[in-house]
Protein backbone atom coordinates (compact mmCIF):
# COMPACT_ATOMS: atom_id res chain seq x y z
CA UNK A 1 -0.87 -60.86 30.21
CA UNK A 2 0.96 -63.01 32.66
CA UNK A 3 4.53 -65.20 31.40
CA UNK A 4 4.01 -67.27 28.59
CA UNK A 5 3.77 -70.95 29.57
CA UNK A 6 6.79 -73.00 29.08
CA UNK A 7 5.52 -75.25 26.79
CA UNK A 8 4.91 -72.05 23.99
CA UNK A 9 8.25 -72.03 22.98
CA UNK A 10 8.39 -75.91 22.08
CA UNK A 11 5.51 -75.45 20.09
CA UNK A 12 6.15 -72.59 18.19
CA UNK A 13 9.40 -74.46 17.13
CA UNK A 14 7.60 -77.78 16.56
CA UNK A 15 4.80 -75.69 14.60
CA UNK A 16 7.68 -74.12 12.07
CA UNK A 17 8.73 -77.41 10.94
CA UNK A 18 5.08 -77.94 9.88
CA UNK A 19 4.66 -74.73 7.98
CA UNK A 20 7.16 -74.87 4.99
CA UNK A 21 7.57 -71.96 2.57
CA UNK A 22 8.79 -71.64 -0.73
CA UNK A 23 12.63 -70.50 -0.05
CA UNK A 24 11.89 -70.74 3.59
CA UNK A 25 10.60 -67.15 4.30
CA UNK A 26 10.49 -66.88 8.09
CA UNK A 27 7.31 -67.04 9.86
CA UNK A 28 5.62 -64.50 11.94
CA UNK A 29 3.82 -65.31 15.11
CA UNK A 30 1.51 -63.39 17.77
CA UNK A 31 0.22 -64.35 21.08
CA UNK A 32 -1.39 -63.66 24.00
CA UNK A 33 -4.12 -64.60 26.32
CA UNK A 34 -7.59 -64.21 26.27
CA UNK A 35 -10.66 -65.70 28.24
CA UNK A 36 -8.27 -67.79 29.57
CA UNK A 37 -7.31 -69.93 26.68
CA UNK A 38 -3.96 -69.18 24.82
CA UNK A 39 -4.63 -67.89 21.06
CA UNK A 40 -1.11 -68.31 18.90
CA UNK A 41 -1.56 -67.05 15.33
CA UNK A 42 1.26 -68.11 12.86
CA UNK A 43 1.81 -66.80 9.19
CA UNK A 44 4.87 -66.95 6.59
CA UNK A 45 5.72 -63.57 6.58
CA UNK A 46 5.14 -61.41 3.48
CA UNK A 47 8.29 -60.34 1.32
CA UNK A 48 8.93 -57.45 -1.15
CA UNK A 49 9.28 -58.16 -5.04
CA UNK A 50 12.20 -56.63 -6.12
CA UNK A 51 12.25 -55.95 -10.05
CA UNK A 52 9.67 -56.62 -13.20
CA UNK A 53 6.62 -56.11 -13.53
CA UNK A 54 5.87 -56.93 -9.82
CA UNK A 55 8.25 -54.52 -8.42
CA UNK A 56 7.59 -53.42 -4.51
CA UNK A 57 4.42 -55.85 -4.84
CA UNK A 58 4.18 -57.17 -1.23
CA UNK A 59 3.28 -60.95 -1.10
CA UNK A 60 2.95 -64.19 0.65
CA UNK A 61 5.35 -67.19 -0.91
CA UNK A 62 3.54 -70.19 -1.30
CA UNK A 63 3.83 -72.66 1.55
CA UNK A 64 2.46 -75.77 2.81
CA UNK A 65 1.01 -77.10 6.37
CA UNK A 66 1.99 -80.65 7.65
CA UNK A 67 -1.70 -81.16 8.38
CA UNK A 68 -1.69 -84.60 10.17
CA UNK A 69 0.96 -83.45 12.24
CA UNK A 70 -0.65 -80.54 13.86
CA UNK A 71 -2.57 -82.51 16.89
CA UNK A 72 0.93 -83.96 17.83
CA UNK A 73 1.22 -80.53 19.18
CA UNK A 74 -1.77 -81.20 21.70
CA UNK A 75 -2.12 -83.33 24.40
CA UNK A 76 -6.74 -82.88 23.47
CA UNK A 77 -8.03 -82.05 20.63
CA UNK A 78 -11.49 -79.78 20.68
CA UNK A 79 -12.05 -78.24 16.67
CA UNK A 80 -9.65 -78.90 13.63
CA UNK A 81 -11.35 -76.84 10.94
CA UNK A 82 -10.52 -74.69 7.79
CA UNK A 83 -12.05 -71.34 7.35
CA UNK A 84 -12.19 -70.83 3.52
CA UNK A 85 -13.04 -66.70 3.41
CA UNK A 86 -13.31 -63.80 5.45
CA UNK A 87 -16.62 -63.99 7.16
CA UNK A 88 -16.99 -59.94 6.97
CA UNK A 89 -15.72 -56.68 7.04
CA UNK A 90 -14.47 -57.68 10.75
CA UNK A 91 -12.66 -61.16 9.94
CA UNK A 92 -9.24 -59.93 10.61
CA UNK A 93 -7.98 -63.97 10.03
CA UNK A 94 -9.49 -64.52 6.90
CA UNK A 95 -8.62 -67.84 5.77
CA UNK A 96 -7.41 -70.42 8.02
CA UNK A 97 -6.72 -73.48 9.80
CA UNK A 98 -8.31 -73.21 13.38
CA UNK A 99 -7.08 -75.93 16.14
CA UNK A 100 -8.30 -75.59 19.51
CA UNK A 101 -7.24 -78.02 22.24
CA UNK A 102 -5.42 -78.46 25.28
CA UNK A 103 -2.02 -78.44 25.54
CA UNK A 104 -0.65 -79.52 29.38
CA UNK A 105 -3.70 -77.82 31.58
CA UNK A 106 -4.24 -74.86 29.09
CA UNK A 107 -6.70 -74.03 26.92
CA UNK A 108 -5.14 -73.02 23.52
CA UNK A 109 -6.83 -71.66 19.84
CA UNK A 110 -3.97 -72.48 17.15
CA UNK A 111 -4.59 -69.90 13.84
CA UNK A 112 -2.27 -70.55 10.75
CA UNK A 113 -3.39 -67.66 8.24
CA UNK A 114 -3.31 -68.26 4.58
CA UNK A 115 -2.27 -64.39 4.41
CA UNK A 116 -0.06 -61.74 6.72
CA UNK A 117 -1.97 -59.56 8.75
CA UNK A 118 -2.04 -56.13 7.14
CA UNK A 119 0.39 -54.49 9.07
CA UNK A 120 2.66 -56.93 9.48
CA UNK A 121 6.13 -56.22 8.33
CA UNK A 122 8.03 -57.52 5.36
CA UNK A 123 10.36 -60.75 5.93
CA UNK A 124 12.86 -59.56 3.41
CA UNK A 125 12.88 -59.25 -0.96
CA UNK A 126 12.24 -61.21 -3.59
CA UNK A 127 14.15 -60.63 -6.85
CA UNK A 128 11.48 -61.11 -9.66
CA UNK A 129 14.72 -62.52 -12.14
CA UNK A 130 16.07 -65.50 -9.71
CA UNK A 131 13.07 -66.06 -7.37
CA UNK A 132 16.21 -65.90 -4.49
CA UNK A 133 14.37 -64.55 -1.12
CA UNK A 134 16.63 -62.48 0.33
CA UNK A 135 16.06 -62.21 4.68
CA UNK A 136 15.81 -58.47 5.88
């Protein structure tokens, strides 16, 4: 994979202000190139319950998506869709919001994933009594 364009950071930055969390987890984000069109995937981390009946229960906190702000983020707009379930075994995504575009002279496929990936690490805890999210 060759240097990430300049214009990733910018929206990576401009894409966290549009993906709000309950108790502002962080978000996690992968890229890289493929086929020659840029493929950023973006997900609110998962955190660790800590205490109750929940306790070491990994989870996503609810968020939110500024939805009519995401094609600010490209200068064309291809697909702007929502992927509802896993289409298989194989759908490492699952469900979605899938933006594909241009952004400057690059081709680029925006994911924001309802879940983590698996393997993704935790963002920090949760405790079950206060609902305070404490950063790792």
């Amino acid at each position: 994979m060759g240097a990430p364009p300049r214009w990733l950071d910018r929206f990576v930055r401009d894409i966290s202000a549009m993906v709000r969390s309950y108790d502002n987890a962080p978000l996690g984000c992968h890229y890289h190139v493929a086929q020659d069109c840029w493929e950023i995937t973006v997900f609110v981390m998962r955190v660790e319950v800590v205490g109750g009946i929940r306790d070491g229960e990994k989870l996503v906190l609810p968020f939110h998506v500024d939805l009519p702000s995401l094609p600010t983020l490209f200068d064309e707009i291809e697909t702007f869709t929502w992927q509802t379930a896993r289409l298989g075994r194989n759908d490492d995504l699952g469900q979605h919001i899938s933006v594909t575009g241009r952004v400057g002279e690059d081709a680029v496929w925006l994911r924001i994933l309802a879940d983590a990936p698996e393997h993704s690490p935790t963002a920090g805890t949760l405790c079950a009594s206060t609902l305070t999210f404490q950063p790792t």
